[in-house]
Protein backbone atom coordinates (compact mmCIF):
# COMPACT_ATOMS: atom_id res chain seq x y z
CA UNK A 1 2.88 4.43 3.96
CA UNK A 2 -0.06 3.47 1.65
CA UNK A 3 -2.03 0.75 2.11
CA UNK A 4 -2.14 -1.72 -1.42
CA UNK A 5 -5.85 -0.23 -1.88
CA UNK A 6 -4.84 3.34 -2.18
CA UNK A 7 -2.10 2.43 -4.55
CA UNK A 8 -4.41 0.71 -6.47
CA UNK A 9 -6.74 3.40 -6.70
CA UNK A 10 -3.72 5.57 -8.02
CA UNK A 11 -2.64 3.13 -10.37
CA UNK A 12 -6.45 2.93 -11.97
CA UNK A 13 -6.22 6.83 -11.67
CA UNK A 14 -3.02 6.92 -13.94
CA UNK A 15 -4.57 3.98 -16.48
CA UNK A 16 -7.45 5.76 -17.16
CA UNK A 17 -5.61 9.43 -17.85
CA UNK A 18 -2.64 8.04 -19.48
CA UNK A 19 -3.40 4.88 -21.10
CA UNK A 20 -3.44 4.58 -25.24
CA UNK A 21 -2.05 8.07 -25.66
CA UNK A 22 1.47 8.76 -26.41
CA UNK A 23 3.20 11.35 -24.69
CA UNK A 24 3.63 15.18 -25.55
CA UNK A 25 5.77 15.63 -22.60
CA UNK A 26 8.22 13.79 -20.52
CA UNK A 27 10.15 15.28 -17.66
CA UNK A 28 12.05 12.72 -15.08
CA UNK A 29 13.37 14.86 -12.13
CA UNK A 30 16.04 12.48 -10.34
CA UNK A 31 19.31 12.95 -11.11
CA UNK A 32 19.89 9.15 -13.38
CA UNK A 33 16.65 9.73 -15.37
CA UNK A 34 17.59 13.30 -16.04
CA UNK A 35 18.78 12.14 -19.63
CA UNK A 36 15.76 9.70 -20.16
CA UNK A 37 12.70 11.11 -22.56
CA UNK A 38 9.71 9.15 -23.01
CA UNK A 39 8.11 11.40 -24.91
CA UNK A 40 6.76 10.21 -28.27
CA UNK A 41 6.01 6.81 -26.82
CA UNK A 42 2.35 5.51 -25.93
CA UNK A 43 1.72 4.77 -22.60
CA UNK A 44 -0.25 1.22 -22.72
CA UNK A 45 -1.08 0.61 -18.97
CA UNK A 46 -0.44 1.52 -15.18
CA UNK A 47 -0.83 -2.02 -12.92
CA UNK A 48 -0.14 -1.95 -9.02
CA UNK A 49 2.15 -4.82 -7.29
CA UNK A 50 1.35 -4.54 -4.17
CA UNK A 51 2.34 -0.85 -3.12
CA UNK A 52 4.51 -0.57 -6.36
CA UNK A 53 3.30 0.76 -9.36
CA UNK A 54 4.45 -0.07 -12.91
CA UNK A 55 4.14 2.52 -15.91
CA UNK A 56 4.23 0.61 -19.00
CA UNK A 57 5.52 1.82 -22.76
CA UNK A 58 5.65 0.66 -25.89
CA UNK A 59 8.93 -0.77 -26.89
CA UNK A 60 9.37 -2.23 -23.82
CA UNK A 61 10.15 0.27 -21.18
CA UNK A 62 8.39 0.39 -17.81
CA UNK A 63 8.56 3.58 -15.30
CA UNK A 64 8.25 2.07 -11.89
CA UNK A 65 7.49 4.22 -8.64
CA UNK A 66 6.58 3.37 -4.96
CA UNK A 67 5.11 6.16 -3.03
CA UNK A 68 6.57 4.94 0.39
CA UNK A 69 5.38 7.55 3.52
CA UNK A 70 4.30 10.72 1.74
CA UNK A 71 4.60 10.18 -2.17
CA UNK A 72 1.64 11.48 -4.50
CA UNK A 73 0.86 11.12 -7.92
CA UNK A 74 -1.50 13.72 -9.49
CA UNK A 75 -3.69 14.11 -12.80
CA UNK A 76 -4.87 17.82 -14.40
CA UNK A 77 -6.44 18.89 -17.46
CA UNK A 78 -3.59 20.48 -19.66
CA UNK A 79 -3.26 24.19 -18.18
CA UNK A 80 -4.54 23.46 -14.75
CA UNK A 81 -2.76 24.73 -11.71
CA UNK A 82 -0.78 21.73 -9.84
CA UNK A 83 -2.08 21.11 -6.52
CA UNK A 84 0.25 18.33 -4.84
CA UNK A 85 2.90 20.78 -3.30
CA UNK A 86 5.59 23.16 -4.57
CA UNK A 87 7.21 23.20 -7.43
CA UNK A 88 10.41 21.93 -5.86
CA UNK A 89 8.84 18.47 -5.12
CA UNK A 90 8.10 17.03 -8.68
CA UNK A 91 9.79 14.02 -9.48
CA UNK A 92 8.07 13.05 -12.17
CA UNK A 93 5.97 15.18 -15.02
CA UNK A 94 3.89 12.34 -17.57
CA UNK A 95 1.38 14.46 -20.72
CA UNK A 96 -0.55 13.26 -22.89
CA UNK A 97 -2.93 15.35 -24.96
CA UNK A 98 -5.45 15.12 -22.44
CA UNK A 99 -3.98 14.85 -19.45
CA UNK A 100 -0.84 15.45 -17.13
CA UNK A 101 -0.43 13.26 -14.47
CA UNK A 102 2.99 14.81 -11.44
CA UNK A 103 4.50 12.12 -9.23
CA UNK A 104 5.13 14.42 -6.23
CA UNK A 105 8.18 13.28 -3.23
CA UNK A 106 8.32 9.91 -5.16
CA UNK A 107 11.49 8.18 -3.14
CA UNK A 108 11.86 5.49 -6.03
CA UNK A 109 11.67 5.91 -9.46
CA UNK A 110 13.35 4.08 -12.25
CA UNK A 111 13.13 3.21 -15.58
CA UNK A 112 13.46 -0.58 -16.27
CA UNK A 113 13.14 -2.75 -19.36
CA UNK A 114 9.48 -4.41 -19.09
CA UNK A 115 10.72 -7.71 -19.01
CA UNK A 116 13.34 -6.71 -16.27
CA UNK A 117 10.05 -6.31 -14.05
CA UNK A 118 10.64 -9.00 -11.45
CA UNK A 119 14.29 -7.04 -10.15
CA UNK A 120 11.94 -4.42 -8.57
CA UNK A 121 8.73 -6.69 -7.79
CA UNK A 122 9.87 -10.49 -7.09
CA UNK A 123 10.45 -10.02 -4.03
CA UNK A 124 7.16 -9.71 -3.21
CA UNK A 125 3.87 -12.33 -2.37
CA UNK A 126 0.80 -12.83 -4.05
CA UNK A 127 -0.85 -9.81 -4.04
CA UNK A 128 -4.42 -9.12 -2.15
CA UNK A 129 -5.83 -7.50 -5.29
CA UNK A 130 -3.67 -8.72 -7.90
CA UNK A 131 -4.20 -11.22 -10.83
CA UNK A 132 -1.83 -13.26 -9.15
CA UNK A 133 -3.36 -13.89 -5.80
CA UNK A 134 -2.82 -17.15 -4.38
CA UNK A 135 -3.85 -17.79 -1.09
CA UNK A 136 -2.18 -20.80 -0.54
CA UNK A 137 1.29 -19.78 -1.14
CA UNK A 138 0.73 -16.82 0.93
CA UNK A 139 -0.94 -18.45 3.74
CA UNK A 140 2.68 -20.74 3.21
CA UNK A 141 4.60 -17.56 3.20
CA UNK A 142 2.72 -16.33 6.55
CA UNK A 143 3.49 -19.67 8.52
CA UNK A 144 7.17 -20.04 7.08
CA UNK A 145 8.02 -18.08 10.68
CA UNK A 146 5.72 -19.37 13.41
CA UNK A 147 7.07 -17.75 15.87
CA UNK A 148 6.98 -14.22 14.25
CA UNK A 149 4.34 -11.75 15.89
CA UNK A 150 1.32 -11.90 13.79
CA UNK A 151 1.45 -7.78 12.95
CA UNK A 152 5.02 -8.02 12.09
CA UNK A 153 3.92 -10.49 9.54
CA UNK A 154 1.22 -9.16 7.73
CA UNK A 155 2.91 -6.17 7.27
CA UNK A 156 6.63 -8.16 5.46
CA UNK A 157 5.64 -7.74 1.54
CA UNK A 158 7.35 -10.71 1.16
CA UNK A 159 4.47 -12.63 2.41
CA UNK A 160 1.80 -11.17 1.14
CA UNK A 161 1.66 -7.61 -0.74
CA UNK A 162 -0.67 -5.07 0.20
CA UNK A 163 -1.27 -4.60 4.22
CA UNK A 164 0.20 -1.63 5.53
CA UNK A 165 -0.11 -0.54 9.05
CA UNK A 166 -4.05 0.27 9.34
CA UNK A 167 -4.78 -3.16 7.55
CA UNK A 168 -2.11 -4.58 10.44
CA UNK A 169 -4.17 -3.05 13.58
CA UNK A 170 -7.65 -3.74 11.81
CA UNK A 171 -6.88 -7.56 10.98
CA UNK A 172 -4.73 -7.86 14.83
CA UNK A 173 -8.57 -7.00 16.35
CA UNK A 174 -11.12 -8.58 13.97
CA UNK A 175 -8.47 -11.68 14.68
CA UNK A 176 -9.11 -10.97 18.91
CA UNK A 177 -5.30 -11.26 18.95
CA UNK A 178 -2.57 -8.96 19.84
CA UNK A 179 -0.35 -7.70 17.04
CA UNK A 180 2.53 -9.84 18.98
CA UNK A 181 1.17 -13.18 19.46
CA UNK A 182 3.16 -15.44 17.12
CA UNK A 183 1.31 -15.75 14.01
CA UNK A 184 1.89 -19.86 14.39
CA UNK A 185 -0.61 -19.77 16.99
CA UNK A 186 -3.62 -18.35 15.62
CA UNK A 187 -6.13 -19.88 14.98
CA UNK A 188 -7.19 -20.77 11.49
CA UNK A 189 -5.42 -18.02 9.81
CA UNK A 190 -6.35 -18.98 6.41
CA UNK A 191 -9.54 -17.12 7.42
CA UNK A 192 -7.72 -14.16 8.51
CA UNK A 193 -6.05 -13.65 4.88
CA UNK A 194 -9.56 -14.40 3.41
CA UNK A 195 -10.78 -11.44 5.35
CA UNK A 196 -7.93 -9.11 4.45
CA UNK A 197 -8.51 -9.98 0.66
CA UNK A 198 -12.18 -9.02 1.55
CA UNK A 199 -11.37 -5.86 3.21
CA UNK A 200 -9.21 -4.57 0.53
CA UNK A 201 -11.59 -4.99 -2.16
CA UNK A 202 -14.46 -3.27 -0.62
CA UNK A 203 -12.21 -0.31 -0.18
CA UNK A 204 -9.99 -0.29 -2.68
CA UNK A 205 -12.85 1.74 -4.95
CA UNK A 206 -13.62 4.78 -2.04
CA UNK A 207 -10.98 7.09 -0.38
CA UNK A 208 -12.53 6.60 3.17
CA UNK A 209 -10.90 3.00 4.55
CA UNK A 210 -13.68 1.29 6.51
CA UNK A 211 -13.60 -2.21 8.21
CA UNK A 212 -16.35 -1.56 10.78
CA UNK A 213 -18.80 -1.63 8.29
CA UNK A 214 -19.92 1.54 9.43
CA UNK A 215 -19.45 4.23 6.71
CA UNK A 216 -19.66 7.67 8.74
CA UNK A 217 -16.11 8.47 9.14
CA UNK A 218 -15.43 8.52 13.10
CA UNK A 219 -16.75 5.67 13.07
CA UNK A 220 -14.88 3.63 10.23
CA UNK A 221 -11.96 1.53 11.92
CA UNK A 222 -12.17 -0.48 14.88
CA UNK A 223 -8.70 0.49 16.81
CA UNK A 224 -6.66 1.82 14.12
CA UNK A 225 -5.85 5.79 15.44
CA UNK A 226 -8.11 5.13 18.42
CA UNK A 227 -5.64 5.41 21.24
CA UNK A 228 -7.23 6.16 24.43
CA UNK A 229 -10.58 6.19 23.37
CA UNK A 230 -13.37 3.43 24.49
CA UNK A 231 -13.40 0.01 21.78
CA UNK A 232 -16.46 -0.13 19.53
CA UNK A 233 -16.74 -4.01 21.11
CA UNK A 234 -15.99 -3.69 24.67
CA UNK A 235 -15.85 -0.24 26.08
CA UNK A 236 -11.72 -0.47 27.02
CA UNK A 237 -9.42 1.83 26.50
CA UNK A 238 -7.46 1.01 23.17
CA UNK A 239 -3.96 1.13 23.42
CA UNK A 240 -0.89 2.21 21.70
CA UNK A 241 2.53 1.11 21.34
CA UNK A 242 5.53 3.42 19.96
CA UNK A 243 8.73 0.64 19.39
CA UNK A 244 11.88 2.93 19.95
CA UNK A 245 13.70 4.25 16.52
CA UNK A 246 15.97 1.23 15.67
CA UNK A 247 13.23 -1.09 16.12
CA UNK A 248 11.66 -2.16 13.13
CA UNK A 249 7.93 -2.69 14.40
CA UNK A 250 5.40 0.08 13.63
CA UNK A 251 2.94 1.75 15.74
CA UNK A 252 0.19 -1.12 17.34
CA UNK A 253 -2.83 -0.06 18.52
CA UNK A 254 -4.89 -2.77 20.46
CA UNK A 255 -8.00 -3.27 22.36
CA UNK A 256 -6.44 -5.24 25.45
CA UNK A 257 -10.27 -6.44 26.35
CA UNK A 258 -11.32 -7.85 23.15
CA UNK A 259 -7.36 -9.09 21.79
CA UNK A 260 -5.65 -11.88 23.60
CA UNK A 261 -1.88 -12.63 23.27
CA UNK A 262 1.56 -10.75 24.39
CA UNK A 263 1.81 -7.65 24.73
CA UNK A 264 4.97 -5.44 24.05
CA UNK A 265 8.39 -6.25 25.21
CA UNK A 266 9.12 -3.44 28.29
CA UNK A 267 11.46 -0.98 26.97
């Protein structure tokens, strides 16, 4: 699933094509939209929440979309071949004069009176790169479960909005704790959310994630995708950890020299 800084770059990616321009063409592929035409209306901004993203029109109408695992949206010049996968696959088609931006695989979209906003988004926590961050109420959020392993955490939306599974394993390491130690015992994790805003920031404006600070690409993350191979810190083997398919962890990866804590229940 995307992290909140790749949604954000998709939401600045939509803005910037679609944004003061009415539409010239409209076509909403999912079976309750199939009646719904936009067209005609100008499109005044695309915002990210979190890892949702929020069309807005004049008159009061917002198009919201989350990409989930494999979702796309796309922008071409008018006439330009569509490059985000077969026809088949289009959820979504949004043109403007100059530009025509395809939602490809999109699992959610719906169309939602602007002010009805908050049915699709309150559920979630400050967000690490929205106008509403607030690190206080998330670092309340975070604690609200001490004894809930500290991966598991940062990845519920409900806390804070944003970290997805790379973020997870990256923040686990630069933390020296295992994604299952309960998050009530780390140690001053007000830090660790300052370090997450950080981390999203300085990525959220490049399309290669990197939280080593090293910018050639195999050598970007610390752990994340690294099973097997030696850690950047220590020279161990990183780990991996595949919960079985009604669990509802995700994939850890962990350097068991340099990260302290539990480690996966057996089984």
């Amino acid at each position: 699933m995307p992290e909140g800084d790749t949604v954000w770059r998709t939401a600045r990616l939509l803005h910037d094509a679609l944004s003061n321009s009415p539409l010239v063409r409209c076509d909403l592929r999912v079976p309750r939209l199939a009646t719904s035409d936009l067209t005609g209306r100008t499109v005044l901004e695309t915002a990210a929440r979190g890892k949702h993203l929020l069309t807005r029109f004049e008159g009061g109408l917002t198009l919201h979309s989350h990409l989930r695992m494999d979702g796309a949206w796309r922008v071409h010049a008018p006439g330009e071949r569509w490059t985000g996968g077969p026809g088949h696959q289009v959820r979504a088609v949004l043109a403007t004069a100059g530009h025509v931006a395809v939602g490809y695989r999109l699992p959610v979209l719906e169309l939602l009176r602007t002010e009805d906003e908050e049915q699709a988004v309150g559920h979630l926590g400050p967000d690490l790169l929205g106008p509403d961050w607030d690190a206080g109420e998330a670092l309340r959020r975070l604690l609200s479960d001490p004894g809930r392993p500290l991966a598991e955490a940062l990845l519920d939306q409900r806390n804070l909005a944003g970290i997805g599974n790379v973020y997870a394993a990256e923040l686990c390491f630069l933390a020296r704790a295992t994604p299952w130690l309960p998050v009530g015992g780390l140690p001053a994790p007000e830090r660790l959310l300052a370090l997450a805003r950080r981390l999203l920031e300085v990525n959220k404006g490049r399309s290669t994630r990197i939280t080593t600070g090293d910018v050639r690409r195999d050598r970007a993350l610390w752990v994340y995708g690294r099973a097997g191979r030696p850690c950047r810190r220590c020279g161990a083997a990183v780990r991996t950890w595949t919960p079985g398919p009604s669990a509802g962890e995700r994939v850890a990866y962990w350097c068991p020299g340099c990260q302290q804590g539990p480690s996966p229940a057996p089984g």
